[in-house]
C-alpha atoms as a PDB file:
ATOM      1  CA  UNK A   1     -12.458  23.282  32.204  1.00  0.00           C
ATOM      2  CA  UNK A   2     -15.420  23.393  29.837  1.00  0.00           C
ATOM      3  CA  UNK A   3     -15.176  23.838  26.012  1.00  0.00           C
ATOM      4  CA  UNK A   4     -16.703  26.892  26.286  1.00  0.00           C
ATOM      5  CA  UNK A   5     -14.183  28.364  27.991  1.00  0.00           C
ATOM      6  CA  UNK A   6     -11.292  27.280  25.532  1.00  0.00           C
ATOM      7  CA  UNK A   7     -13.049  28.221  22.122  1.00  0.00           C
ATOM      8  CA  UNK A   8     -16.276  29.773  21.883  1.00  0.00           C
ATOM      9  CA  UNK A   9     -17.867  29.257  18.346  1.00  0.00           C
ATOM     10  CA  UNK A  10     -20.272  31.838  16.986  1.00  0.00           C
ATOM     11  CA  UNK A  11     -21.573  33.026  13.633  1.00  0.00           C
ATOM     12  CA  UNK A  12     -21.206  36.695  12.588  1.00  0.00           C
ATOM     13  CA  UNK A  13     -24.060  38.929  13.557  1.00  0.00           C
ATOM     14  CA  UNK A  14     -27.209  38.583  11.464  1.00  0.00           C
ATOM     15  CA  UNK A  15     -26.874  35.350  10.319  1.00  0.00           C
ATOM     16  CA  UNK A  16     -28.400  31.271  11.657  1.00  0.00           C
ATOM     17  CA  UNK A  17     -25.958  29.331  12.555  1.00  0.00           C
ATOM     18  CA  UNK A  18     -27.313  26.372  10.922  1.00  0.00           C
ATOM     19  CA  UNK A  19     -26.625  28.226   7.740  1.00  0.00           C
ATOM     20  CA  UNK A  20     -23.301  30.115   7.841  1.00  0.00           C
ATOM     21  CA  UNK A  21     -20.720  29.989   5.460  1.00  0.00           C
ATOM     22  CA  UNK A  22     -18.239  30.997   7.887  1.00  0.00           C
ATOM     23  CA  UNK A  23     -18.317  30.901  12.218  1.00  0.00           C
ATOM     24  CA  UNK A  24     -15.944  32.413  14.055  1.00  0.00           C
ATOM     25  CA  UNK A  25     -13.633  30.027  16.754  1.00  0.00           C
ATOM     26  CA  UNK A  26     -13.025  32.239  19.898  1.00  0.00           C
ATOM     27  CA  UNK A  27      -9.775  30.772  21.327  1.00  0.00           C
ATOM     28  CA  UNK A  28      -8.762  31.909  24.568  1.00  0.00           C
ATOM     29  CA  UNK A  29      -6.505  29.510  25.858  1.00  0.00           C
ATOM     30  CA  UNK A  30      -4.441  26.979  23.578  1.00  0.00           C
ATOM     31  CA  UNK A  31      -2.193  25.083  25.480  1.00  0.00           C
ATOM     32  CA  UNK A  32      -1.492  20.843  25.264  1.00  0.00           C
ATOM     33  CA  UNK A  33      -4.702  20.401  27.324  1.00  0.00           C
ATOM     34  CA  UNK A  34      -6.554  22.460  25.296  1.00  0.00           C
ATOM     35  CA  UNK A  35      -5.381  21.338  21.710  1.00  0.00           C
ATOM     36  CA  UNK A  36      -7.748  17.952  21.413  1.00  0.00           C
ATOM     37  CA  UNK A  37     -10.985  20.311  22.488  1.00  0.00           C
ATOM     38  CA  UNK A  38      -9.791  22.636  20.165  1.00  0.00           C
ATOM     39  CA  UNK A  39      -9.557  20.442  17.116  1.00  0.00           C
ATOM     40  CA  UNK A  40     -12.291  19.050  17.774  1.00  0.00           C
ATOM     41  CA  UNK A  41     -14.350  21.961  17.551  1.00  0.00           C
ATOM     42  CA  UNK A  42     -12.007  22.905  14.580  1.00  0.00           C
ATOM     43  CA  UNK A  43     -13.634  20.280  12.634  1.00  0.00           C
ATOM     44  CA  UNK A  44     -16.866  20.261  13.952  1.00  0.00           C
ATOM     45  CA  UNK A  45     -17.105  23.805  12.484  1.00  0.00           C
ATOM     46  CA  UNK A  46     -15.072  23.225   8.897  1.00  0.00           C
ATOM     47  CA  UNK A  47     -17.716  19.705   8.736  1.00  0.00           C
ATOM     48  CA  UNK A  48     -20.723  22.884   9.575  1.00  0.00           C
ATOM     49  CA  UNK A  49     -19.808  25.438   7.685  1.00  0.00           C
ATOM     50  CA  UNK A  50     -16.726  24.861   5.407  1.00  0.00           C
ATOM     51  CA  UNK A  51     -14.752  27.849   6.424  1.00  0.00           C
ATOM     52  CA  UNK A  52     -13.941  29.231   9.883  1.00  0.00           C
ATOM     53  CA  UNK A  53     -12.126  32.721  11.626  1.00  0.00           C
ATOM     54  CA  UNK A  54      -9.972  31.685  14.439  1.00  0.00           C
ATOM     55  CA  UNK A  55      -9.515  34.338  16.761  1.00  0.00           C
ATOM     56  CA  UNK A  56      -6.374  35.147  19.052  1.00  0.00           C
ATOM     57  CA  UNK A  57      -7.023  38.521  20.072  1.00  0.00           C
ATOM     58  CA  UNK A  58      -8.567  37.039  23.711  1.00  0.00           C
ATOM     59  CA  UNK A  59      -6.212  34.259  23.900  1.00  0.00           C
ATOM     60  CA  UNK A  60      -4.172  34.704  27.514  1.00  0.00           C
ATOM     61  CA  UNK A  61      -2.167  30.853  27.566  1.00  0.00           C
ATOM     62  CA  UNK A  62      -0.349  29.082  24.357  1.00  0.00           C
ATOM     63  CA  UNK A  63       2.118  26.847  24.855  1.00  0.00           C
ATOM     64  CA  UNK A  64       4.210  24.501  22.037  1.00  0.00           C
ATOM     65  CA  UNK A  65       1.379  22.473  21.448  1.00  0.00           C
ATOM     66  CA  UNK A  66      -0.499  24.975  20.689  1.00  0.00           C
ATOM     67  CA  UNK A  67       2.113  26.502  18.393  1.00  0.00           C
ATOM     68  CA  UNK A  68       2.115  23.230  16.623  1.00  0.00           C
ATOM     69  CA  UNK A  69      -1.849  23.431  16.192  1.00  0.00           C
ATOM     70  CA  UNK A  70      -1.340  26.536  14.725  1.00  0.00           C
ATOM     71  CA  UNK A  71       1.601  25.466  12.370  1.00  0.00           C
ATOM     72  CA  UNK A  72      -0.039  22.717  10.716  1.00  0.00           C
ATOM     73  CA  UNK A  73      -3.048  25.035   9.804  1.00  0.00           C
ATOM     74  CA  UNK A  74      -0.755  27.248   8.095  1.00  0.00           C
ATOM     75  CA  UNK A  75       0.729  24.575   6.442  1.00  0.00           C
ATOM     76  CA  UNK A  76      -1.736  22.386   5.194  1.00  0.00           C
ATOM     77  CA  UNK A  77      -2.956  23.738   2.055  1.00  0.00           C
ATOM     78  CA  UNK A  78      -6.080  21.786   2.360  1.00  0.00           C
ATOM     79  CA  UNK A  79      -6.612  23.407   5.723  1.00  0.00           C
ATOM     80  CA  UNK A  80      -5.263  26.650   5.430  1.00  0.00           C
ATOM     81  CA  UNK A  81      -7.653  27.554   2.773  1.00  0.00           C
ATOM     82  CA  UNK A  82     -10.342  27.060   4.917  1.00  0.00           C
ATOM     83  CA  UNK A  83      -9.667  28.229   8.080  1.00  0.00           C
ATOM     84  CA  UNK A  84      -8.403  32.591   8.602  1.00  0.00           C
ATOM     85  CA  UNK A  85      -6.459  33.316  11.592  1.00  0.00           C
ATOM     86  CA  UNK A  86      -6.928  36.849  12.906  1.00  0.00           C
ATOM     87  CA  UNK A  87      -6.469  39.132  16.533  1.00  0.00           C
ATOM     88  CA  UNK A  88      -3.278  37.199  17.717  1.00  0.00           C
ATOM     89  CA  UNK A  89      -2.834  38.383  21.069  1.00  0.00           C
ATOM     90  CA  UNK A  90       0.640  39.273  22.601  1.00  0.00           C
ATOM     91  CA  UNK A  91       1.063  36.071  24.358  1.00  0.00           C
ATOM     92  CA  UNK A  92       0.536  34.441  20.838  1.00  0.00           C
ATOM     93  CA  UNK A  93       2.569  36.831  18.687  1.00  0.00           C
ATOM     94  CA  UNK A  94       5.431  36.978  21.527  1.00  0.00           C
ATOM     95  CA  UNK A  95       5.824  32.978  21.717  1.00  0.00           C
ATOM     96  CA  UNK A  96       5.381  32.733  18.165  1.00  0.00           C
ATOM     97  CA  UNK A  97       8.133  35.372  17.527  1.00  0.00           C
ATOM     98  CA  UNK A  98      10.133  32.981  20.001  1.00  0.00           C
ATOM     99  CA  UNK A  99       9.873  29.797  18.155  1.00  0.00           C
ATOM    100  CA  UNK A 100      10.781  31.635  14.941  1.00  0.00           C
ATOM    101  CA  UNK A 101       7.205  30.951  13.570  1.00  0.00           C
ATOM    102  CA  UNK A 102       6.130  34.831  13.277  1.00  0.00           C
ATOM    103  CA  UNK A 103       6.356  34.502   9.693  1.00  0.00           C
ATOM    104  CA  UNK A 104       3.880  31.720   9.207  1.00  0.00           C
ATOM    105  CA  UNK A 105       1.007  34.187  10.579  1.00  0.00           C
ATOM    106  CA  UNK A 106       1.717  37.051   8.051  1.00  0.00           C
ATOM    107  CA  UNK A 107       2.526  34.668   5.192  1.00  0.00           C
ATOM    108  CA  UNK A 108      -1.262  33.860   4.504  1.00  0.00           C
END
């Protein structure tokens, strides 16, 4: 599987890539063999542009790895005020609600 197909990173409408404050991180599948691709581009992006969107609303596979992923951006202050999670899809908010980690999505 490419990259591209796990997170697709794009800046809002209007605006260069080169010089966007914030670009949006696409993730449509975030399972254990996903996760590395993922944080890479994660960083890649925060290194770019300093703050990101990651966006769940297309996202069809998570598994606990990428629960974790999404855990430790939520609770690393130094990461979680620079990355905005948004659109969690119901795969996302039904396994999330399953590991007891609902709250960590509405608490930011």
């Amino acid at each position: 599987m490419e990259q591209t197909d796990i997170a697709e990173i794009h800046s809002p409408p209007g605006s260069d890539t080169q010089t966007s404050a914030v670009a949006t991180v696409d993730i449509r599948s975030l399972t254990i063999a996903d996760c590395a691709g993922v944080a890479d581009r994660i960083r890649s992006e925060l290194a770019s542009n300093g703050k990101i969107v990651l966006t769940l609303a297309q996202c069809e596979e998570i598994d606990t790895a990428g629960a974790q992923l999404l855990a430790i951006i939520r609770c690393d202050e130094g990461i979680a005020s620079r990355i905005s999670i948004e659109g969690l899809s119901d795969v996302v908010s039904d396994l999330l609600a399953l590991l007891g980690l609902s709250s960590l999505m509405t608490a930011h």
